[in-house]
Protein backbone atom coordinates (compact mmCIF):
# COMPACT_ATOMS: atom_id res chain seq x y z
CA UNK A 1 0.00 0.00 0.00
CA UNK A 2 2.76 2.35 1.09
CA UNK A 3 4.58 1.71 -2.53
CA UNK A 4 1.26 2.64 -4.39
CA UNK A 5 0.98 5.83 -2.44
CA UNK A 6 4.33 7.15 -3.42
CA UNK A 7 3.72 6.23 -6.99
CA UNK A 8 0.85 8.11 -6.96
CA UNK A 9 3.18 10.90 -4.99
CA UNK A 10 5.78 10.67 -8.18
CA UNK A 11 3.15 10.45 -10.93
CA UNK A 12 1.66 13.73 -9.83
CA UNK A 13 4.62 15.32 -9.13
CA UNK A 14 5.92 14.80 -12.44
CA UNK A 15 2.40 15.93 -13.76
CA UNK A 16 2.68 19.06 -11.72
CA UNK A 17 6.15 19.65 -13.51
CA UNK A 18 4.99 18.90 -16.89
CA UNK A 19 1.97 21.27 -16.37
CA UNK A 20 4.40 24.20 -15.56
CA UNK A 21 6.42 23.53 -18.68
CA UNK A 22 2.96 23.78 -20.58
CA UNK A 23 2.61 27.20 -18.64
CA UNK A 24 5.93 28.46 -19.83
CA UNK A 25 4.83 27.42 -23.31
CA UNK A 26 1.61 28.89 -23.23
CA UNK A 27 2.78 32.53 -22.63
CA UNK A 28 6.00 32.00 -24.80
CA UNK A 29 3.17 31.38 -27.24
CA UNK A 30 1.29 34.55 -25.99
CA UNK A 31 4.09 37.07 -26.90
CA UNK A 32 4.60 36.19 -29.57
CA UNK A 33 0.99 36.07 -30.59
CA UNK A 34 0.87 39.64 -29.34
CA UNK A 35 3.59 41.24 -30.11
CA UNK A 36 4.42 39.63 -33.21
CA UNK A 37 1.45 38.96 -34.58
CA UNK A 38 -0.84 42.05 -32.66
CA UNK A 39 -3.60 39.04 -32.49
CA UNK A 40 -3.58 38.38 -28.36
CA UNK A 41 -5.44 35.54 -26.80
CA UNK A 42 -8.29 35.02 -24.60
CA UNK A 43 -7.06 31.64 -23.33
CA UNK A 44 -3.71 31.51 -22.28
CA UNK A 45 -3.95 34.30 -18.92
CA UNK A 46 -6.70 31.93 -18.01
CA UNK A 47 -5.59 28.66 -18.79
CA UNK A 48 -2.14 29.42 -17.30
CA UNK A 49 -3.36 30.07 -13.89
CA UNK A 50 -5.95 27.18 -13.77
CA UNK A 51 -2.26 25.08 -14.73
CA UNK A 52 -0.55 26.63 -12.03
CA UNK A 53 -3.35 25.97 -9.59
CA UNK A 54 -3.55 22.22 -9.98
CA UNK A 55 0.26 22.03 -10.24
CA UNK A 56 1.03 23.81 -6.71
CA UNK A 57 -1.42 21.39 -5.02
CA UNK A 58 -0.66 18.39 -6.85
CA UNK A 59 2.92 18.65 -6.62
CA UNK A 60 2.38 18.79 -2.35
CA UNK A 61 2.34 14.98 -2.23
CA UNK A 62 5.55 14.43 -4.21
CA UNK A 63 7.42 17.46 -2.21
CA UNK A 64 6.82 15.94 1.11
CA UNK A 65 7.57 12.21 0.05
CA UNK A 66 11.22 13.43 -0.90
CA UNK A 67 11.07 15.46 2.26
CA UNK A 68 11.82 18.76 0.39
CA UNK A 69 9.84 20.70 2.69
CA UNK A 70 11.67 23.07 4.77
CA UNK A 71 13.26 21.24 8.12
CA UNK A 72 15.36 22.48 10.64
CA UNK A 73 17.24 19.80 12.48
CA UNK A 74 18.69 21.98 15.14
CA UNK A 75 18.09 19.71 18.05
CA UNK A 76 17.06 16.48 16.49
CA UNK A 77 19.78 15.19 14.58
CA UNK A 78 20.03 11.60 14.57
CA UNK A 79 17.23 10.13 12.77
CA UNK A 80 17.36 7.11 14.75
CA UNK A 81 16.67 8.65 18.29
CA UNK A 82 12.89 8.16 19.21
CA UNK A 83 13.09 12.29 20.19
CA UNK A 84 13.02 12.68 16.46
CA UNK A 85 10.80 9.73 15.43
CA UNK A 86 7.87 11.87 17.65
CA UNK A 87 8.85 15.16 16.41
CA UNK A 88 8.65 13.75 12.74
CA UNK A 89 5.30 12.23 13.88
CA UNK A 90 3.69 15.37 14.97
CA UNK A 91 4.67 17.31 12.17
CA UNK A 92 3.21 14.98 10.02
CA UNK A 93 0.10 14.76 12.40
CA UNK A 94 -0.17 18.69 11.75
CA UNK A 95 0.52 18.60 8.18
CA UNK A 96 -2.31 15.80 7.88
CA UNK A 97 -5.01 17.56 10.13
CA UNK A 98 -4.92 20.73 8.45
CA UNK A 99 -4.98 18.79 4.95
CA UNK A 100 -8.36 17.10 6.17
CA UNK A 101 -9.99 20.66 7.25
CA UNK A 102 -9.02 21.55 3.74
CA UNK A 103 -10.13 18.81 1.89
CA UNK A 104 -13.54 18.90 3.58
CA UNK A 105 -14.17 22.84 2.79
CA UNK A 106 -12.34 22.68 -0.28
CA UNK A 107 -14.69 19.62 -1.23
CA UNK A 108 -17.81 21.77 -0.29
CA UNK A 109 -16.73 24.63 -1.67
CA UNK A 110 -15.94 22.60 -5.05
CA UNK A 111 -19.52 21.11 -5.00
CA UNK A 112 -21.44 24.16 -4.75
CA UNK A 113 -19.88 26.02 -7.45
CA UNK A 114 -20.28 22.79 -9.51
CA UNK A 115 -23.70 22.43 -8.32
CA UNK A 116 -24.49 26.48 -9.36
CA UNK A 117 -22.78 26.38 -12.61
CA UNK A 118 -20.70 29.32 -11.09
CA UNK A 119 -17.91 30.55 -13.93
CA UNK A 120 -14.90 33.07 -13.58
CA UNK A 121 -15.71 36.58 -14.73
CA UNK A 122 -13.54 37.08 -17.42
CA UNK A 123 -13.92 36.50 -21.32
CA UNK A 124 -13.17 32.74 -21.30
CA UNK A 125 -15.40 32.09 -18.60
CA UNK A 126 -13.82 28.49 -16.75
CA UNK A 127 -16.38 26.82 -14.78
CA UNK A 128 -15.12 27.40 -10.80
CA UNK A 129 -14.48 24.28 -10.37
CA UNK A 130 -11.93 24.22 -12.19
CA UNK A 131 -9.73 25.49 -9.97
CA UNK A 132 -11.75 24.86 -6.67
CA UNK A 133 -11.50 20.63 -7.51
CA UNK A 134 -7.31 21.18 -7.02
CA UNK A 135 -7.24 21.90 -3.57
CA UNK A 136 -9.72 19.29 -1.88
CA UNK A 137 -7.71 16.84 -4.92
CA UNK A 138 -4.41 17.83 -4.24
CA UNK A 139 -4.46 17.99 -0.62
CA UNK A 140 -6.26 14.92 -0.21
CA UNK A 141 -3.44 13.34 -1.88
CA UNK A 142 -0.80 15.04 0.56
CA UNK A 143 -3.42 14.14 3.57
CA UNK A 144 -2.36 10.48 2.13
CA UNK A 145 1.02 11.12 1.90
CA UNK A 146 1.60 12.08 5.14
CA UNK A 147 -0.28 9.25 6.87
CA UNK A 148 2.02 7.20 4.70
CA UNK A 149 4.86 8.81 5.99
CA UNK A 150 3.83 8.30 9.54
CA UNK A 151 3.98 4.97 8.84
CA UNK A 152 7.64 4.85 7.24
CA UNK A 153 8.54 6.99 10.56
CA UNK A 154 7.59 3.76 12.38
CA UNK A 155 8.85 0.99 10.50
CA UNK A 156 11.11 2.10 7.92
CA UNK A 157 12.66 5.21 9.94
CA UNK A 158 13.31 8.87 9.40
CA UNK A 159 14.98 9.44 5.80
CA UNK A 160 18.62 10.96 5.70
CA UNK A 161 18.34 14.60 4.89
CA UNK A 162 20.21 14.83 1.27
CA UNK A 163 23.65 16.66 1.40
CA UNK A 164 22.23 19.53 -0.24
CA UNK A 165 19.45 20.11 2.05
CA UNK A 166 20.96 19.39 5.15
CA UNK A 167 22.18 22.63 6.67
């Protein structure tokens, strides 16, 4: 179960990287439509942020499975100590509960503007849930990750900090 959740952590983290490269694209694509071609779009303001959106939340999972969040090791060390283990539990206790108060008012907040047909007010007009579906989605899959990572805490152990992001 635990590998399945971190494949689901590294599929949507490389979605979430692939998405920003489409970003990057889509307003390389929008100067030059209007600057060199004076013919702007309607799309690509609105499509870009909707991108960016899903890829910030999405990416959450995948950022906390390769423990790339910030962490500051000042008096806990040695991963092995159980000091650490409960200070790496916690964490990821805190992490998890605010994910689920998220999820469940992101999830309402999703249905109702599905449920109303409610759009963004500008020409391209995005159904809302668009970008409301990202953050009950993309935190629910970080909510996962972190119970998953409890786990690991437990029976694997606390992951080595990488030489670059130690310090």
């Amino acid at each position: 179960m635990l590998a399945f959740i971190d494949k689901i952590a590294e599929f949507t983290g490389k979605l979430s990287a692939w998405m920003l490269f489409a970003v990057g694209f889509f307003v390389t694509y929008e100067v030059v439509m209007r600057y060199v071609f004076i013919a702007p779009t309607i799309w690509v303001d609105e499509v870009s942020r909707i991108f960016q959106i899903w890829a910030t939340f999405l990416a959450s999972a995948y950022v906390l499975k390769h423990r790339e969040l910030i962490v500051i090791d000042l008096f806990f060390k040695q991963t092995d100590s159980l000091a650490r283990k409960l200070v790496e539990t916690l964490s990821l206790i805190i992490i998890a509960g605010f994910c689920a108060v998220a999820v469940k008012f992101g999830f309402d907040l999703w249905l109702k503007a599905t449920l109303a047909g409610h759009t963004t007010d500008s020409f391209l007009a995005p159904p809302k849930w668009l970008t409301h579906g990202s953050i009950w989605v993309g935190l629910g899959f970080l909510l996962v990750q972190a119970l998953a990572e409890i786990v690991k805490v437990w029976t694997i152990g606390v992951p080595e900090l990488d030489a670059h992001s130690a310090d």
